[in-house]
C-alpha atoms as a PDB file:
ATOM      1  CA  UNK A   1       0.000   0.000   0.000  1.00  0.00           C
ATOM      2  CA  UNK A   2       1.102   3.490  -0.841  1.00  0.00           C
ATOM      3  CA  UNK A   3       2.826   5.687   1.873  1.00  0.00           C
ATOM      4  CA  UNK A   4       2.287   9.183   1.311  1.00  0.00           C
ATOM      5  CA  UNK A   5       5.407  10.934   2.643  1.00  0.00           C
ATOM      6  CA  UNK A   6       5.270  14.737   1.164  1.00  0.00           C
ATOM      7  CA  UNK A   7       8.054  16.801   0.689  1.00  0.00           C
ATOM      8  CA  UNK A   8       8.637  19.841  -1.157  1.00  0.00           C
ATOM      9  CA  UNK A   9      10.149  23.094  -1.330  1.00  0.00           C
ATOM     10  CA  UNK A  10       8.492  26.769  -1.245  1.00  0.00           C
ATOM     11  CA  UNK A  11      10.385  28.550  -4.157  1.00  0.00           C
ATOM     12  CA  UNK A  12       7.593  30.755  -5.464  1.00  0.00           C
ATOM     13  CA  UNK A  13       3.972  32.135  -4.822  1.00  0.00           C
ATOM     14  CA  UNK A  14       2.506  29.902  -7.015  1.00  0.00           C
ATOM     15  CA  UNK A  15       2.505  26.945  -5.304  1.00  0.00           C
ATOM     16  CA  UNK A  16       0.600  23.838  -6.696  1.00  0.00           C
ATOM     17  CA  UNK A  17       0.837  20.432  -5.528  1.00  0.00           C
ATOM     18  CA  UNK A  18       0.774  17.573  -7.636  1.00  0.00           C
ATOM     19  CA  UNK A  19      -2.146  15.059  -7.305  1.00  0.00           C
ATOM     20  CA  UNK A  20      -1.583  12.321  -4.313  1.00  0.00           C
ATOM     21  CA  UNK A  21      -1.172   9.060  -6.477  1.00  0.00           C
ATOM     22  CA  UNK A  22       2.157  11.429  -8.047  1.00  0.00           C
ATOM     23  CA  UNK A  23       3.574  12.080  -5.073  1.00  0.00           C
ATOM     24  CA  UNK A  24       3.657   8.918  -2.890  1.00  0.00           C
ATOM     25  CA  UNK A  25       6.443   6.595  -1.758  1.00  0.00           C
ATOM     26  CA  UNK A  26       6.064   3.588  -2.669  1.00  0.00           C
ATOM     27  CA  UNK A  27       7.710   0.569  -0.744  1.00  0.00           C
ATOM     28  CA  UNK A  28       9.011  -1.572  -3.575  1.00  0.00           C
ATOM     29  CA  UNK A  29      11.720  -4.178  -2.226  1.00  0.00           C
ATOM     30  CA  UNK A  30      14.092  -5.540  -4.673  1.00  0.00           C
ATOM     31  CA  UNK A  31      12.974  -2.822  -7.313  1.00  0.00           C
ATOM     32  CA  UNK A  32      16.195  -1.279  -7.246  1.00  0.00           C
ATOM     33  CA  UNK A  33      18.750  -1.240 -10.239  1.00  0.00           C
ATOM     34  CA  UNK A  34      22.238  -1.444 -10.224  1.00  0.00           C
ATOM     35  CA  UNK A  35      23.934   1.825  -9.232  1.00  0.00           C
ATOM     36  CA  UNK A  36      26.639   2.948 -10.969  1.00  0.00           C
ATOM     37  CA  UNK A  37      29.301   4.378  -8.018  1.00  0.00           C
ATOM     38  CA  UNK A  38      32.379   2.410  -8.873  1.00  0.00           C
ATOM     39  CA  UNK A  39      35.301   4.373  -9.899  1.00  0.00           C
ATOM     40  CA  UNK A  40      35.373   3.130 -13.386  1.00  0.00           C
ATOM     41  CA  UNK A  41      32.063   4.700 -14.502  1.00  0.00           C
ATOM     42  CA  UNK A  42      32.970   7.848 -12.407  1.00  0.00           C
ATOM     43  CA  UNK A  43      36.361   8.146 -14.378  1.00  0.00           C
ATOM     44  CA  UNK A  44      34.713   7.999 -17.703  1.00  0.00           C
ATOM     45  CA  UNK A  45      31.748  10.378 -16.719  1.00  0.00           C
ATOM     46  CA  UNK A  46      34.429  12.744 -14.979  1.00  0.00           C
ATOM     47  CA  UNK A  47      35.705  13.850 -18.527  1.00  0.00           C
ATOM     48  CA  UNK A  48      32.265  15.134 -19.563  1.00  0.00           C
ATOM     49  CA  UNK A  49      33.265  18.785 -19.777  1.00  0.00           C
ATOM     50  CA  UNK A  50      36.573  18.355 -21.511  1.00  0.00           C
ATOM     51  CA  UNK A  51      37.308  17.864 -24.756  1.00  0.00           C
ATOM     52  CA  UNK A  52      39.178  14.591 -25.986  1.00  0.00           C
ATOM     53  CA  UNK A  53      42.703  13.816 -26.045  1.00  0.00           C
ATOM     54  CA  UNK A  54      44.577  14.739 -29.100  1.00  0.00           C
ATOM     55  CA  UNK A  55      45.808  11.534 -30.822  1.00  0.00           C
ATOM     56  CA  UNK A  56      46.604  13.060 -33.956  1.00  0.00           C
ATOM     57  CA  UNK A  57      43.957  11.611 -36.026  1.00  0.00           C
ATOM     58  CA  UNK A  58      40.294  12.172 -36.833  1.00  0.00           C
ATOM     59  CA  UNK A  59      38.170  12.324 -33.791  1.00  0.00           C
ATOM     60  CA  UNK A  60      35.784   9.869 -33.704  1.00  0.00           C
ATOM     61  CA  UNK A  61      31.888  10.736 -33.902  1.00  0.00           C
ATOM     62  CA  UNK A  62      30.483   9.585 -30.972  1.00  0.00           C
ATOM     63  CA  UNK A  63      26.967  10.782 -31.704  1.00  0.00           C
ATOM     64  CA  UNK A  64      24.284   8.026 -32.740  1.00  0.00           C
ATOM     65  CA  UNK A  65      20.696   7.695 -33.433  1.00  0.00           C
ATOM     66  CA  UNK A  66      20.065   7.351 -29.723  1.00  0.00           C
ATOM     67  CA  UNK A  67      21.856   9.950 -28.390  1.00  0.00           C
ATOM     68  CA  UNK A  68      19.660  12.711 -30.763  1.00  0.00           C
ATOM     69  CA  UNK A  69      17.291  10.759 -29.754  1.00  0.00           C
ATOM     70  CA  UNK A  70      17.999  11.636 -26.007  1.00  0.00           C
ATOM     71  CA  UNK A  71      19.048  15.176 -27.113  1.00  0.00           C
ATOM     72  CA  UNK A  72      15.383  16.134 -28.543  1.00  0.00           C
ATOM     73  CA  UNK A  73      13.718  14.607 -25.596  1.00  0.00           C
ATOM     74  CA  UNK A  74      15.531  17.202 -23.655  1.00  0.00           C
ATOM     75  CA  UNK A  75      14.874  19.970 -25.518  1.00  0.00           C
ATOM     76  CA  UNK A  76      10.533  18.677 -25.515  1.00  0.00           C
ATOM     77  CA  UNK A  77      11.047  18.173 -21.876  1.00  0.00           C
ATOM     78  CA  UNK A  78       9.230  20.871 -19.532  1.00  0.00           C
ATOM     79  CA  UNK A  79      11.072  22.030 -16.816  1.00  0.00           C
ATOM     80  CA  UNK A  80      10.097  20.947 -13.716  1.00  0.00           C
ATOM     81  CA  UNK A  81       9.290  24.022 -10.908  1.00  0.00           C
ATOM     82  CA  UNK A  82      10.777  23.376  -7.631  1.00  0.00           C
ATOM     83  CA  UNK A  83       7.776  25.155  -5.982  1.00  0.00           C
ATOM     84  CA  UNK A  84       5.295  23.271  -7.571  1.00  0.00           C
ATOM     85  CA  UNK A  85       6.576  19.776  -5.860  1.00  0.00           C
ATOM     86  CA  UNK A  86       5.988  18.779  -2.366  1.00  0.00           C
ATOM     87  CA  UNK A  87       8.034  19.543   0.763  1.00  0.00           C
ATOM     88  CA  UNK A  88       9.454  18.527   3.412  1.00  0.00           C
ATOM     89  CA  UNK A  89       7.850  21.292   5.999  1.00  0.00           C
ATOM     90  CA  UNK A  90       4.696  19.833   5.282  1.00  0.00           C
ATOM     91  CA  UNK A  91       5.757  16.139   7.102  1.00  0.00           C
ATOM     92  CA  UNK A  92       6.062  16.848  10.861  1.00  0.00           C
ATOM     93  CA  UNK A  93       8.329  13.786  11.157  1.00  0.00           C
ATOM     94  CA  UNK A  94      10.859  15.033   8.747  1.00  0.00           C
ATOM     95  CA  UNK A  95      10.859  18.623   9.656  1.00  0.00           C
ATOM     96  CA  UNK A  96      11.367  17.364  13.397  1.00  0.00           C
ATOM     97  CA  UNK A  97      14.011  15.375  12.430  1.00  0.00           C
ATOM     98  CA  UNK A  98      16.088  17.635  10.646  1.00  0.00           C
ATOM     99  CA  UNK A  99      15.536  20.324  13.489  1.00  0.00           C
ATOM    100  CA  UNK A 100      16.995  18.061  15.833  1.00  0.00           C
ATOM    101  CA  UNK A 101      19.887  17.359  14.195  1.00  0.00           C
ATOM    102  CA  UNK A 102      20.311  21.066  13.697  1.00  0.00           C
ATOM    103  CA  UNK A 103      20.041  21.706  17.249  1.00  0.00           C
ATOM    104  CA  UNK A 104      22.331  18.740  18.592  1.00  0.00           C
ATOM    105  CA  UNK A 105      25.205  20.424  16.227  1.00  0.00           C
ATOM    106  CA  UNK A 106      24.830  23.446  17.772  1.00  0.00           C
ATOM    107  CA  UNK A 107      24.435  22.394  21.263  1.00  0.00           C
ATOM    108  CA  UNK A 108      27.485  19.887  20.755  1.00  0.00           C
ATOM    109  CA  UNK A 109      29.789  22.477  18.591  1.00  0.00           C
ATOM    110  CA  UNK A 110      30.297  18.764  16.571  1.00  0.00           C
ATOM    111  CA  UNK A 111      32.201  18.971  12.890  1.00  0.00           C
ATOM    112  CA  UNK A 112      29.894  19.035   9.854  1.00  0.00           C
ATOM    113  CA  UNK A 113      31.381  15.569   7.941  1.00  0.00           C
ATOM    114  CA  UNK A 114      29.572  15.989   4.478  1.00  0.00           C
ATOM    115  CA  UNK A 115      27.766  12.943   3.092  1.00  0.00           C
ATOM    116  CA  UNK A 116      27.192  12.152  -0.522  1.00  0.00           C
ATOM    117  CA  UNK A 117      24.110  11.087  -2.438  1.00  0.00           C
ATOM    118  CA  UNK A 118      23.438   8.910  -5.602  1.00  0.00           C
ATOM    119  CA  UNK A 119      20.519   9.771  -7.227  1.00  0.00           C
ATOM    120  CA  UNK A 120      18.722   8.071  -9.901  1.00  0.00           C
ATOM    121  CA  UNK A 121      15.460   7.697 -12.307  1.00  0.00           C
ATOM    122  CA  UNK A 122      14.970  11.310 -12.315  1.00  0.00           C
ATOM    123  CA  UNK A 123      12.481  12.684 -14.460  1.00  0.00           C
ATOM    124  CA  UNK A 124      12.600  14.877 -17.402  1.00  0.00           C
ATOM    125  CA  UNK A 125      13.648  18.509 -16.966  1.00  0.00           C
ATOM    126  CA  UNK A 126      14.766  17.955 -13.319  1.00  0.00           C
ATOM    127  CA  UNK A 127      18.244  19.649 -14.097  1.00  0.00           C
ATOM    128  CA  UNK A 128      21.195  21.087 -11.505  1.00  0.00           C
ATOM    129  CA  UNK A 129      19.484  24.413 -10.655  1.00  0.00           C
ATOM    130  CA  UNK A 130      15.832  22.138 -10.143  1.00  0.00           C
ATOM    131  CA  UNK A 131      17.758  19.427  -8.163  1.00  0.00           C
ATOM    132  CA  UNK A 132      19.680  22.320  -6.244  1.00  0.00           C
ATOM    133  CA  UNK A 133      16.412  24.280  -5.087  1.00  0.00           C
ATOM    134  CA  UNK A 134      14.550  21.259  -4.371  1.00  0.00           C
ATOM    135  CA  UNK A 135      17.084  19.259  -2.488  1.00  0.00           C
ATOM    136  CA  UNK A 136      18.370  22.298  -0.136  1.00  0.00           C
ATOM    137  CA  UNK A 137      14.909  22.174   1.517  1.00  0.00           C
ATOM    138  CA  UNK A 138      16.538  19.435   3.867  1.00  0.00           C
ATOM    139  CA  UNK A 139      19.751  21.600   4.454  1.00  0.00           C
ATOM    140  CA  UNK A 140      23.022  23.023   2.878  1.00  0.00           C
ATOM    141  CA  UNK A 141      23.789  21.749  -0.737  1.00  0.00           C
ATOM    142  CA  UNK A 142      27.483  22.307  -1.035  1.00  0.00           C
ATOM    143  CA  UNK A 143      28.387  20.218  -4.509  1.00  0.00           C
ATOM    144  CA  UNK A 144      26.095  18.944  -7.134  1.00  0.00           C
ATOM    145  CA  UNK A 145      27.029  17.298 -10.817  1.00  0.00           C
ATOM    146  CA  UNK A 146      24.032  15.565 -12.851  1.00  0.00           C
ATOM    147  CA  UNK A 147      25.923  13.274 -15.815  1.00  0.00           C
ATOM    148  CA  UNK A 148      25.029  13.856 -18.966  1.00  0.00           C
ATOM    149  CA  UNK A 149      25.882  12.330 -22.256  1.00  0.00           C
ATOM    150  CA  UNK A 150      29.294  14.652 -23.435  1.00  0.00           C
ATOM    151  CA  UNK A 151      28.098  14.455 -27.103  1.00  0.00           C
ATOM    152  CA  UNK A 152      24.710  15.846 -26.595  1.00  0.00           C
ATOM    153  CA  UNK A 153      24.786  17.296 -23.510  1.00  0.00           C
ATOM    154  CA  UNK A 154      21.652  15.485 -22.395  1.00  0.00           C
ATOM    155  CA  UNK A 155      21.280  14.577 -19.095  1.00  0.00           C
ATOM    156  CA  UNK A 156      21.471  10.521 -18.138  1.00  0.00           C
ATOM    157  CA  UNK A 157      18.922  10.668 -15.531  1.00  0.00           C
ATOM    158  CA  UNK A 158      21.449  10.020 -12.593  1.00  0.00           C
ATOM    159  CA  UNK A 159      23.861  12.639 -10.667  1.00  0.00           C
ATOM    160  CA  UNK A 160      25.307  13.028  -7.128  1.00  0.00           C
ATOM    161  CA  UNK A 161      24.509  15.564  -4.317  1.00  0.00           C
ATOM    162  CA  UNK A 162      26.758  16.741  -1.371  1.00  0.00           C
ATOM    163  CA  UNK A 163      25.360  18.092   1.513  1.00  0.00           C
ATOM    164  CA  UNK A 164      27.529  19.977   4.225  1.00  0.00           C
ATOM    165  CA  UNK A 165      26.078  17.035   6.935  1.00  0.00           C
ATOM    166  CA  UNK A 166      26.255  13.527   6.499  1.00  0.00           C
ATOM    167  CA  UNK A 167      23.092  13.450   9.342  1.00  0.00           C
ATOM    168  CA  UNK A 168      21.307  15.374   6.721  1.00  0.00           C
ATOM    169  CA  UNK A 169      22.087  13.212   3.766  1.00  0.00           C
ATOM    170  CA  UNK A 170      20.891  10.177   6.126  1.00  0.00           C
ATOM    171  CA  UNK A 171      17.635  11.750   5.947  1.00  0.00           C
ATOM    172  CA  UNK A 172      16.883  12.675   2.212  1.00  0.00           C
ATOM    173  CA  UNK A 173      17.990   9.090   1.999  1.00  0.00           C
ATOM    174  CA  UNK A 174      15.406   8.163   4.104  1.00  0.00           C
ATOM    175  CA  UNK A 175      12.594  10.067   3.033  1.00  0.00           C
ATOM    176  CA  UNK A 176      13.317  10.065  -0.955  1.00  0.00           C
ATOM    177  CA  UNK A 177      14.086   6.480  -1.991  1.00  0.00           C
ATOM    178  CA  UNK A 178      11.847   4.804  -3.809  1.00  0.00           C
ATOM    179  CA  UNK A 179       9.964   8.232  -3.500  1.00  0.00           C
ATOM    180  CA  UNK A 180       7.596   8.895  -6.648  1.00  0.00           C
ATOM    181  CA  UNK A 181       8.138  12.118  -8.641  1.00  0.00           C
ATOM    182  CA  UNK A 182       6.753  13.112 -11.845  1.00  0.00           C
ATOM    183  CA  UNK A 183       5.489   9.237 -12.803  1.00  0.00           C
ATOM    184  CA  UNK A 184       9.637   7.986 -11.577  1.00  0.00           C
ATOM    185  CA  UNK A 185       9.933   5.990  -8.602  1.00  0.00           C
ATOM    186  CA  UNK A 186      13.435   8.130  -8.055  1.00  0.00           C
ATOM    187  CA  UNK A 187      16.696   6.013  -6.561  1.00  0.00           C
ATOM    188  CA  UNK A 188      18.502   7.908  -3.561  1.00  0.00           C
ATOM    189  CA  UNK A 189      21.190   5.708  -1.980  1.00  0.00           C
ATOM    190  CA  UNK A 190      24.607   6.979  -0.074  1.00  0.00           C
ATOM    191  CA  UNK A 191      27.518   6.695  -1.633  1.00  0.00           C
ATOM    192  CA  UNK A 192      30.451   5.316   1.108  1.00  0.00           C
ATOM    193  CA  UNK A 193      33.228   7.790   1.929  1.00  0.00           C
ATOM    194  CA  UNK A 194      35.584   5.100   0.018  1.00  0.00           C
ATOM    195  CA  UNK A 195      34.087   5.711  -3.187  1.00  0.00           C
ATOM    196  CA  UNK A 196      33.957   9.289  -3.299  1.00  0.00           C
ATOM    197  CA  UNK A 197      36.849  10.123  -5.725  1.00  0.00           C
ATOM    198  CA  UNK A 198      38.552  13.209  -6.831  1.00  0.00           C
ATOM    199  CA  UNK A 199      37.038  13.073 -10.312  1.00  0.00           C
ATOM    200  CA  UNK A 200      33.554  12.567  -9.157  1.00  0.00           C
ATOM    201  CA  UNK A 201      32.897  16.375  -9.255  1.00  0.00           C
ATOM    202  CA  UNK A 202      34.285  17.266 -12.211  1.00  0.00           C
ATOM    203  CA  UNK A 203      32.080  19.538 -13.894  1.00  0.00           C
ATOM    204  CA  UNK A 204      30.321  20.315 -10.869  1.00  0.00           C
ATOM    205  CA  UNK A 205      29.904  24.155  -9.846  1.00  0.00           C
ATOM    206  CA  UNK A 206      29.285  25.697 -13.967  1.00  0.00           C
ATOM    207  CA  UNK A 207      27.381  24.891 -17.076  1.00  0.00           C
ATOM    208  CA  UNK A 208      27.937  22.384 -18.828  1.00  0.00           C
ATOM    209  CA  UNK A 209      28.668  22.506 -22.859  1.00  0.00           C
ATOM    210  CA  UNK A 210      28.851  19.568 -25.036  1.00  0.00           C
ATOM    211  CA  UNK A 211      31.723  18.693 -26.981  1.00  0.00           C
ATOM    212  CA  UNK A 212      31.820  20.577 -30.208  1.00  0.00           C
ATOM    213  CA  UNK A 213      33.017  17.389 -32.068  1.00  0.00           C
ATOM    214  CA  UNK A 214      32.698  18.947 -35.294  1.00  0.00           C
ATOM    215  CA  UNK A 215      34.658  21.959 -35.184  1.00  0.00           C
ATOM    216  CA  UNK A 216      37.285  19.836 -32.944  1.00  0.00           C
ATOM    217  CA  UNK A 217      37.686  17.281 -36.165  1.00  0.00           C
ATOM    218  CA  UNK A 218      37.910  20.891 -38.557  1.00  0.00           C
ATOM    219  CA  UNK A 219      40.368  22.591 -37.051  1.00  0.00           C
ATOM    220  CA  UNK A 220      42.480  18.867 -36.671  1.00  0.00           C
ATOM    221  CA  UNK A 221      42.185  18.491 -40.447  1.00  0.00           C
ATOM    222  CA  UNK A 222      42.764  22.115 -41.402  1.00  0.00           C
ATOM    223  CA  UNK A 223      46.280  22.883 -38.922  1.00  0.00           C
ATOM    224  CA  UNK A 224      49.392  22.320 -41.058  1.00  0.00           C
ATOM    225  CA  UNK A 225      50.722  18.791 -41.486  1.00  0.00           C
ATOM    226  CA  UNK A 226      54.237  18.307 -40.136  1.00  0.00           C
ATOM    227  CA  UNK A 227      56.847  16.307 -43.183  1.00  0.00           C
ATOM    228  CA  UNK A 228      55.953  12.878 -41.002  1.00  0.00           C
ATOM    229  CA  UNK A 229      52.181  13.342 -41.858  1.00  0.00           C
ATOM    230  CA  UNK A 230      52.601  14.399 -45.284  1.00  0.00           C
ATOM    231  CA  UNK A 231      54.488  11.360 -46.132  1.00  0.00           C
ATOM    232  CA  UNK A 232      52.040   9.047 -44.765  1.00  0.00           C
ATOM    233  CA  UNK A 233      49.320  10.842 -46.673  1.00  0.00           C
ATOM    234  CA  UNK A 234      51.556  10.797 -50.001  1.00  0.00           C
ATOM    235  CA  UNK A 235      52.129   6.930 -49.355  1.00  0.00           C
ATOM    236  CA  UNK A 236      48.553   6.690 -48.813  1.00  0.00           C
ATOM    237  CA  UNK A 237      47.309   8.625 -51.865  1.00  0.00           C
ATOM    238  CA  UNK A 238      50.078   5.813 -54.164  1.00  0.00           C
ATOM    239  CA  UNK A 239      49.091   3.190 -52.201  1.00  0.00           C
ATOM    240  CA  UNK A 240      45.054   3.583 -53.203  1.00  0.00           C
ATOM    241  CA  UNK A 241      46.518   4.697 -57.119  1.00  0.00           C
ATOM    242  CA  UNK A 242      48.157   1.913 -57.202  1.00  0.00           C
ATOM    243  CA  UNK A 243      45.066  -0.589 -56.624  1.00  0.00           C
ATOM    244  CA  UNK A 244      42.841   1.286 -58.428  1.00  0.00           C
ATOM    245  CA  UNK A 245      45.433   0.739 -61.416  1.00  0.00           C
ATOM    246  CA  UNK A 246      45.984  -3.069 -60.332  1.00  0.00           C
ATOM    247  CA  UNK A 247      41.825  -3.637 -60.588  1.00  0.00           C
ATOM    248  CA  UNK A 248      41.551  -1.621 -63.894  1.00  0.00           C
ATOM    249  CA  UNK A 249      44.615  -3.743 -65.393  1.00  0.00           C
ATOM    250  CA  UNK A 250      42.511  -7.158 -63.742  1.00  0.00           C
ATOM    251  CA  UNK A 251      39.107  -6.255 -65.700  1.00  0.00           C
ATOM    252  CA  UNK A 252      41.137  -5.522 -68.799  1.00  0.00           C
ATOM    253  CA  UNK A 253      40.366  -1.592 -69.312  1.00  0.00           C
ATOM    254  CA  UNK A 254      43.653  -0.250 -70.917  1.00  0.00           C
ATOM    255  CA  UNK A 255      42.802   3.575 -69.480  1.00  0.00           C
ATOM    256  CA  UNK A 256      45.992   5.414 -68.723  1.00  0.00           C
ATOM    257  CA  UNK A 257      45.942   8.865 -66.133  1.00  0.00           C
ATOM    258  CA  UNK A 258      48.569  10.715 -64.225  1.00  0.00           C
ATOM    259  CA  UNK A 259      47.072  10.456 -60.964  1.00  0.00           C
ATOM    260  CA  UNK A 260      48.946  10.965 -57.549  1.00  0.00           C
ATOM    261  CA  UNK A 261      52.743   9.098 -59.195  1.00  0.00           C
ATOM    262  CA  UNK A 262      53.171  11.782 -61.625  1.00  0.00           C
ATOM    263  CA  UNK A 263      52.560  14.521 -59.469  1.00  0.00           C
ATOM    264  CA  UNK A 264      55.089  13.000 -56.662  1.00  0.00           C
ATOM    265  CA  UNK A 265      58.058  12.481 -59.353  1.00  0.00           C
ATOM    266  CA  UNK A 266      57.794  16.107 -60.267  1.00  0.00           C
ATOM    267  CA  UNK A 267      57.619  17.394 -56.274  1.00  0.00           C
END
């Protein structure tokens, strides 16, 4: 049975709640998918802001049907308002809970140790500044980074949150897994001090901007060739003359050109 457990944020005036079946949390064991907070996926999503390395060849297009795909869903996608989703000040249970903690920390003078979040399945149009103003309801956001796709730009439904308290992050934990927003039954697990990497906020902190693949792969073709390059283009150029002669010879077409040989013997 559903458990309705509201939480939301007051950003604006206009303040209107979704319907109750949209904003429940829903107790599904064993619903959970894999979550991706090894280092290996972190490394690879870390480099999402920065261009490739420079191998001296053609970049390769990384873009496919899917990721345009992904890219025009996010561009159809309304934005989700912050103020128009539930909050937290309207559960007396959560609200009490975070004031306590807020009042034991100042009583006790204890050290803020931040705690990190995964979270997953988020809808459409919940972006960084949406995930910002909606999660600092429970307290201090200090470091955010949704992943998104590096060709496209579009998000991949996932990202990470820091807050300045890992009491804090204990709750949203709590109170938002398996909690359902905007039709997604959203993912919100704590990531172990361990696993929390220098890369992992890469990107975090400014806009993000898509790899301009194209203009990368222009300016690679059009900067001047060093005597190494141009030799292995020349050798190239013979080599494919030199088949296409081989095949015309083969289907017996006596067809004579200058092509590339002609043009090297007089360089």
């Amino acid at each position: 049975m559903a458990k309705t457990v509201p939480v939301k944020r007051k950003i604006s005036k206009s303040v209107a709640a979704l319907p109750q079946d949209e904003t429940a949390k829903v107790d599904q064991a064993g619903n959970e998918d894999e979550i991706p907070l090894g280092n290996d996926d972190e490394d690879k999503e870390s480099d999402d802001d920065q261009s490739g390395d420079d191998d001296g060849g053609e970049i390769e297009d990384e873009s496919s049907d899917e990721d345009e795909e992904d890219a025009k869903a996010n561009r159809d996608a309304p934005i989700l308002e912050a103020g128009k989703l539930p909050s937290s000040k309207d559960d007396a249970a959560v609200k009490a809970r975070l004031t306590k903690v807020k009042n034991d920390k100042a009583k006790n003078k204890s050290k803020e140790i931040p705690g990190v979040l995964y979270v997953g399945r988020l809808p459409h149009g919940f972006f960084e500044e949406q995930l910002r103003s909606y999660f600092s309801q429970f307290g201090t956001v200090t470091r955010l980074r949704l992943s998104r796709n590096r060709s496209t730009g579009a998000p991949k439904h996932y990202g990470f949150i820091e807050f300045a308290d890992r009491d804090v992050a204990t709750i949203v934990r709590e109170t938002m897994d398996n909690y359902l927003l905007n039709g997604h039954l959203i993912q919100v697990k704590e990531v172990p001090e361990a696993e929390v990497h220098e890369k992992l906020w890469v990107g975090s902190g400014r806009k993000f901007r898509p790899i301009p693949r194209h203009r990368v792969q222009r300016l690679r073709h059009d900067a001047p060739k060093t005597d190494e390059q141009k030799a292995k283009v020349e050798a190239n150029l013979l080599k494919r003359e030199s088949k296409r002669r081989r095949k015309l010879e083969e289907a017996g077409i006596d067809y004579e050109f200058a092509g590339y040989k002609e043009q090297a013997k007089t360089a």
